[in-house]
N, C-alpha and C. Protein backbone atom coordinates (compact mmCIF):
# COMPACT_ATOMS: atom_id res chain seq x y z
N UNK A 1 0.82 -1.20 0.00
CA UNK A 1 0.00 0.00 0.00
C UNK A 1 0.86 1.26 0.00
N UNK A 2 1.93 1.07 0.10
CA UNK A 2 2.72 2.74 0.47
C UNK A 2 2.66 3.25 1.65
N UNK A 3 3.54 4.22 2.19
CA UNK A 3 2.90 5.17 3.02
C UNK A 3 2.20 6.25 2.97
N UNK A 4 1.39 6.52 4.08
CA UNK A 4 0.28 7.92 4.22
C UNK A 4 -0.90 7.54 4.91
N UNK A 5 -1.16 6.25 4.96
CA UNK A 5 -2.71 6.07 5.56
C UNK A 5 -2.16 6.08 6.64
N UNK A 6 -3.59 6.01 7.42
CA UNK A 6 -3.74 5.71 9.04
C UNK A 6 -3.00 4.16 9.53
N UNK A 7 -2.91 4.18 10.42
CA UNK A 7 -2.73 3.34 11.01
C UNK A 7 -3.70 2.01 11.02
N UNK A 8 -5.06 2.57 11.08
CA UNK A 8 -6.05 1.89 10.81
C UNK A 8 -6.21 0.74 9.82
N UNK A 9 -6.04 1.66 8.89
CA UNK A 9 -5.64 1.12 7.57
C UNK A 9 -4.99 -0.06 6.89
N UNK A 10 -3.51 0.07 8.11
CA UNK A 10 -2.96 -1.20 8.11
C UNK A 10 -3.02 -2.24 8.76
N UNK A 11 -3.35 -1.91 10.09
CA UNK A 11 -4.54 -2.67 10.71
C UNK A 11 -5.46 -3.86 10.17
N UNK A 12 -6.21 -2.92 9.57
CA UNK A 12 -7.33 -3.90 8.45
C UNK A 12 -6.95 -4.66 7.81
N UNK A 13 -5.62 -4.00 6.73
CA UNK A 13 -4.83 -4.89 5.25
C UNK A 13 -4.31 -5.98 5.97
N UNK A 14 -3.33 -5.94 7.32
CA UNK A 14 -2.77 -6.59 7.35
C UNK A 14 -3.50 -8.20 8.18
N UNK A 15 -4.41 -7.90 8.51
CA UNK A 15 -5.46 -8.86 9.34
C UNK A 15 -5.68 -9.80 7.97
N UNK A 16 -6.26 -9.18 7.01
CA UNK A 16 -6.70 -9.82 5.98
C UNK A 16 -5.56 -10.96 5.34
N UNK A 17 -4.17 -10.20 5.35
CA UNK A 17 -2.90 -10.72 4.96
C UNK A 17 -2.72 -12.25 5.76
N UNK A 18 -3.09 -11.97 7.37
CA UNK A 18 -2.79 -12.64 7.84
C UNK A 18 -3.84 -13.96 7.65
N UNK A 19 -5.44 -13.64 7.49
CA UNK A 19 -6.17 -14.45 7.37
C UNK A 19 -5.77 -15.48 5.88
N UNK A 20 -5.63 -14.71 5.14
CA UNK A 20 -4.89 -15.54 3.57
C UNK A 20 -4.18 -16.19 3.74
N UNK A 21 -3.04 -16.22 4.98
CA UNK A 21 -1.95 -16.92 4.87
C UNK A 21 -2.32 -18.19 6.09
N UNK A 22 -3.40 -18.31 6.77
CA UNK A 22 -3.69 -19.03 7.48
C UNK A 22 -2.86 -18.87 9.25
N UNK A 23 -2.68 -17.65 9.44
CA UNK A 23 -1.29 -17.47 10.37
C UNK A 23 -2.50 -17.10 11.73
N UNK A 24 -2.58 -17.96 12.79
CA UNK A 24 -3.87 -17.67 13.54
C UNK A 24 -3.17 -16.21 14.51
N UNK A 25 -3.87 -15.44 14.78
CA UNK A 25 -3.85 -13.89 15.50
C UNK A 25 -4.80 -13.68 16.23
N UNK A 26 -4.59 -12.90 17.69
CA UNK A 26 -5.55 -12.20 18.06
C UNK A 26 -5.59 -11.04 17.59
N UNK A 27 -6.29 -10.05 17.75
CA UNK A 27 -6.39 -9.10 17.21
C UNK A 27 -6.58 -7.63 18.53
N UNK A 28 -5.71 -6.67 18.88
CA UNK A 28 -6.15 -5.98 19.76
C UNK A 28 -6.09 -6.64 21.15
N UNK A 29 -5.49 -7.72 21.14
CA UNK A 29 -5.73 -8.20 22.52
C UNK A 29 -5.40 -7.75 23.56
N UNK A 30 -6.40 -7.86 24.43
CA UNK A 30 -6.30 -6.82 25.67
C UNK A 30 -5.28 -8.02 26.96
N UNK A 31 -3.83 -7.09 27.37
CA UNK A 31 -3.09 -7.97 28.26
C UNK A 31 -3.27 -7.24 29.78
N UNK A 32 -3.11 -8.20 30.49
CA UNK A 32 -3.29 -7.34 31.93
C UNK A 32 -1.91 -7.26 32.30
N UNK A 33 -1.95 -6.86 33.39
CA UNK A 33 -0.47 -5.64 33.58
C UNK A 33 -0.85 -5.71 35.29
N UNK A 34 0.12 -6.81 35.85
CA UNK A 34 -0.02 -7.59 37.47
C UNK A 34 1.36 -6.25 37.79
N UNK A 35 1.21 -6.04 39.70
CA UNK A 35 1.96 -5.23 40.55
C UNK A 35 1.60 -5.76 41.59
N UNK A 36 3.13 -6.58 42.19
CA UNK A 36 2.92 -7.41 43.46
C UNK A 36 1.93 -8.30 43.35
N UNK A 37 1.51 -9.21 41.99
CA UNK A 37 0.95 -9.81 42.06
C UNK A 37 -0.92 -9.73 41.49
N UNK A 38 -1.07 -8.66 42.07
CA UNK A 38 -2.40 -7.78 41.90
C UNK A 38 -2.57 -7.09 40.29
N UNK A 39 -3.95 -7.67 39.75
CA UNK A 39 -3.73 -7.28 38.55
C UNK A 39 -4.12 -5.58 38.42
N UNK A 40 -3.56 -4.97 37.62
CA UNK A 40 -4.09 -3.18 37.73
C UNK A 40 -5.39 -3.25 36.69
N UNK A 41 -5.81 -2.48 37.41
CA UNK A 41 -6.92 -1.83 36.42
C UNK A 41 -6.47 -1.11 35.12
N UNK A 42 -5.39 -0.73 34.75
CA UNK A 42 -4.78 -0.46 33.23
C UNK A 42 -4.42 -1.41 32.47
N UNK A 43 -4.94 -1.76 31.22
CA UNK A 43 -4.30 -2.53 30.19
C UNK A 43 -3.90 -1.83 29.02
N UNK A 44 -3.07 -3.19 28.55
CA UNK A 44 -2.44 -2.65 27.15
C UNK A 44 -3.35 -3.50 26.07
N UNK A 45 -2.75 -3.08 25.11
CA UNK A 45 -4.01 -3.44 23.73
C UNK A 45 -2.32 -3.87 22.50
N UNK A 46 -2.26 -5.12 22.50
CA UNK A 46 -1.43 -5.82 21.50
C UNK A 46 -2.35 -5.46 20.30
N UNK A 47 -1.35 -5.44 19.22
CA UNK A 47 -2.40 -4.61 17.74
C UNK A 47 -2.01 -5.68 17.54
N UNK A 48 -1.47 -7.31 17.26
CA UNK A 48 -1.59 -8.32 16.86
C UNK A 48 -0.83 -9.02 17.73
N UNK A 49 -1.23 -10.52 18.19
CA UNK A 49 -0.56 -11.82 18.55
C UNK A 49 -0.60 -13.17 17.56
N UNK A 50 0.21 -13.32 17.27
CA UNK A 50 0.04 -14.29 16.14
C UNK A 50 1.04 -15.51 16.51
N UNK A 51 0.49 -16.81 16.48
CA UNK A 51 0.44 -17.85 16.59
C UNK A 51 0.85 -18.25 18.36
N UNK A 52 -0.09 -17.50 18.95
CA UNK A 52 0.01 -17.52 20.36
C UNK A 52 1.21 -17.04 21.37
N UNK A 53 2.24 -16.53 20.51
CA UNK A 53 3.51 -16.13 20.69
C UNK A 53 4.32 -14.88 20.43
N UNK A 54 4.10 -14.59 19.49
CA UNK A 54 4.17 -13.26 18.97
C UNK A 54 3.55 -11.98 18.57
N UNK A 55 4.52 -11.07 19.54
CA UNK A 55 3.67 -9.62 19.51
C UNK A 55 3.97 -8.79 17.97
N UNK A 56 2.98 -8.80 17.31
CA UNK A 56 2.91 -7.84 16.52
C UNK A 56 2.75 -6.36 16.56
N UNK A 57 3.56 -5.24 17.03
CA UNK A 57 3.22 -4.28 17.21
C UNK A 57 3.23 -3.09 15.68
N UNK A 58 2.20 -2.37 15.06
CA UNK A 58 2.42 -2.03 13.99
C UNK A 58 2.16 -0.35 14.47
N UNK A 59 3.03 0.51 13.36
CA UNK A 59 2.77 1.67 13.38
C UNK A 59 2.47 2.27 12.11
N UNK A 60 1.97 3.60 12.02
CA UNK A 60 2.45 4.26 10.80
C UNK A 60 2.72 5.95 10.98
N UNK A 61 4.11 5.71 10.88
CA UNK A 61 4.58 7.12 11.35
C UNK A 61 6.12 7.49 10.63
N UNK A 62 6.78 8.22 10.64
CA UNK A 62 7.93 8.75 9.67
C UNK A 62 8.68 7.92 10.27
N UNK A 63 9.25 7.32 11.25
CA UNK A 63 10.20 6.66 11.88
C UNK A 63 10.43 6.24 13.55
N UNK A 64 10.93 5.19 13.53
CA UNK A 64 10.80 3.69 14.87
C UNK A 64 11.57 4.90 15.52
N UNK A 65 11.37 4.85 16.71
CA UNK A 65 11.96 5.25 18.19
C UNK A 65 12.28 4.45 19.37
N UNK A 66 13.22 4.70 20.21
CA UNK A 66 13.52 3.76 21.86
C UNK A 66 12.05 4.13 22.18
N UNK A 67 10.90 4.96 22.24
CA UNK A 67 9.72 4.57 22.61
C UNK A 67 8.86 3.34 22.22
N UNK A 68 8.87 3.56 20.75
CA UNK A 68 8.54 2.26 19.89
C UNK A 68 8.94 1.04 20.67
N UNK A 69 9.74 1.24 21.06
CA UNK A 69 10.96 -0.29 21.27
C UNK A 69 10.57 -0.33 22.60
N UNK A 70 9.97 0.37 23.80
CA UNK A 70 10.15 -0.25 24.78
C UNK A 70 8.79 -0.23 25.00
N UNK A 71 7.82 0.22 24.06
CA UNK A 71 6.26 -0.09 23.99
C UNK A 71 6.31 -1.57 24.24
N UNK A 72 7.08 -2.23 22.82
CA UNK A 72 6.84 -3.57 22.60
C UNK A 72 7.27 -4.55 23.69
N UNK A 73 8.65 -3.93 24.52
CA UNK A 73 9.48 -5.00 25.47
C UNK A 73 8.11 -4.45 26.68
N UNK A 74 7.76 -3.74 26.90
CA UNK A 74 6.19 -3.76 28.11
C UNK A 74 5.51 -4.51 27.77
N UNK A 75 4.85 -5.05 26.41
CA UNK A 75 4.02 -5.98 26.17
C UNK A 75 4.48 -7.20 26.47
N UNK A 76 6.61 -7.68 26.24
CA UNK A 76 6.89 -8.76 26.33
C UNK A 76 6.64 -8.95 27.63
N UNK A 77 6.88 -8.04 28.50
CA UNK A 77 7.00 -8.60 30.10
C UNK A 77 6.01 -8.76 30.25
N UNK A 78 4.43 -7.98 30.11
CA UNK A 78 3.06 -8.28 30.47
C UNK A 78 2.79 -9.42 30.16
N UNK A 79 3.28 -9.70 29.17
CA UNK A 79 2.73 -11.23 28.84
C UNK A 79 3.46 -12.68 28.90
N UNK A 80 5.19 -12.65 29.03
CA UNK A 80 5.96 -13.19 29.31
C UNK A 80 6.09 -14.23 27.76
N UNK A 81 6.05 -13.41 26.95
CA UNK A 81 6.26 -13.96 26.01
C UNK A 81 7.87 -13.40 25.40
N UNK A 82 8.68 -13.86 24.30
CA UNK A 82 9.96 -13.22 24.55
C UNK A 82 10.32 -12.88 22.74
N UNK A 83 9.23 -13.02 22.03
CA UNK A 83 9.48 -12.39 20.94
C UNK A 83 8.24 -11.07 20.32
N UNK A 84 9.20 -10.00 19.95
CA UNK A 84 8.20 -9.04 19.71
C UNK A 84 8.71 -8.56 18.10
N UNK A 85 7.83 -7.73 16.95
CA UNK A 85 7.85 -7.50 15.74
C UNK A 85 7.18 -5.99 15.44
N UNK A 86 8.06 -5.09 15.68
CA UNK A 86 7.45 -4.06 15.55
C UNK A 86 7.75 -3.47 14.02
N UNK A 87 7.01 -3.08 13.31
CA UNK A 87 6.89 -2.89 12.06
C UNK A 87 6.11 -1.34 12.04
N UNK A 88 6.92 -0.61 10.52
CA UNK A 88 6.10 0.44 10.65
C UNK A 88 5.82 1.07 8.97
N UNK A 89 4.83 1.32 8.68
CA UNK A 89 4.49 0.84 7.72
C UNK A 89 4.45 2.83 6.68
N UNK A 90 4.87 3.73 7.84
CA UNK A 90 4.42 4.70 7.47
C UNK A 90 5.65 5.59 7.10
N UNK A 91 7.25 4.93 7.10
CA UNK A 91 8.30 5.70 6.29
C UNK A 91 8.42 5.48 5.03
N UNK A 92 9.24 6.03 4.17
CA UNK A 92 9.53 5.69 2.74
C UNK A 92 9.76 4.46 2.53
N UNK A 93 9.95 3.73 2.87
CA UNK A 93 10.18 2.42 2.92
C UNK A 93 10.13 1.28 4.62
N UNK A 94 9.46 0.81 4.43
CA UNK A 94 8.90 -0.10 5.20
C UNK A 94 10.48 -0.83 6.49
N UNK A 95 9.45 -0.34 7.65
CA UNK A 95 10.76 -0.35 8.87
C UNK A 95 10.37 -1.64 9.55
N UNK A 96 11.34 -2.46 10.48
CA UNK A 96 10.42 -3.08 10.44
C UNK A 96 11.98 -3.75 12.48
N UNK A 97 11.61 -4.00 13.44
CA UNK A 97 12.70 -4.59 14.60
C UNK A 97 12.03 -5.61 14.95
N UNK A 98 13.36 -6.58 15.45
CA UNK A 98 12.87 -7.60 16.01
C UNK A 98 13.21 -7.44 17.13
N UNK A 99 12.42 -7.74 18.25
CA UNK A 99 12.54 -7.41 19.98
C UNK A 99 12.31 -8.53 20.83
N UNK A 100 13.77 -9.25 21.54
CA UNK A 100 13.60 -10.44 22.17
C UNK A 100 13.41 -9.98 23.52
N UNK A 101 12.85 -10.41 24.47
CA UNK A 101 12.78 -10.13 25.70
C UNK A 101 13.58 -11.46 26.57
């Protein structure tokens, strides 16, 4: 698709991408976020988990940041999963880190 759309946008395309390819995902999944044990009333919202293991985090914006990057390593710890894929779909050419926790 290029860059310029929303975020949304890729969102949608890429769900579809994923449904074609048979690659199972949640979508938006809501993770809880434990302190001392106790879960908080704040969650985070994974923009994809795919094949029960991996965080898909997608953006679309001019360029990845140490924010970007430690968005995704918060999701790894919330969920104790240890691979993350942050991709961003909105520079001149398609960005894309891999984030082990």
């Amino acid at each position: 698709m290029g860059p310029g759309f929303l975020e949304a946008v890729y969102h949608e395309a890429l769900a579809l991408e994923l449904d074609t390819k048979f690659i199972p995902y949640y979508h938006e999944k809501e993770l809880k976020i434990k302190y001392k044990g106790i879960d908080l009333e704040k969650r985070y919202y994974a923009d994809f988990i795919c094949h029960d293991e991996i965080i898909l985090e997608i953006k679309a914006i001019n360029e990845l940041n140490n924010v970007h990057i430690s968005q995704v390593l918060n999701y790894l710890k919330a969920t104790n999963k240890k691979l993350g894929l942050l991709v961003n779909f909105g520079a001149k050419s398609l960005e894309y880190k891999r984030i082990v926790n």
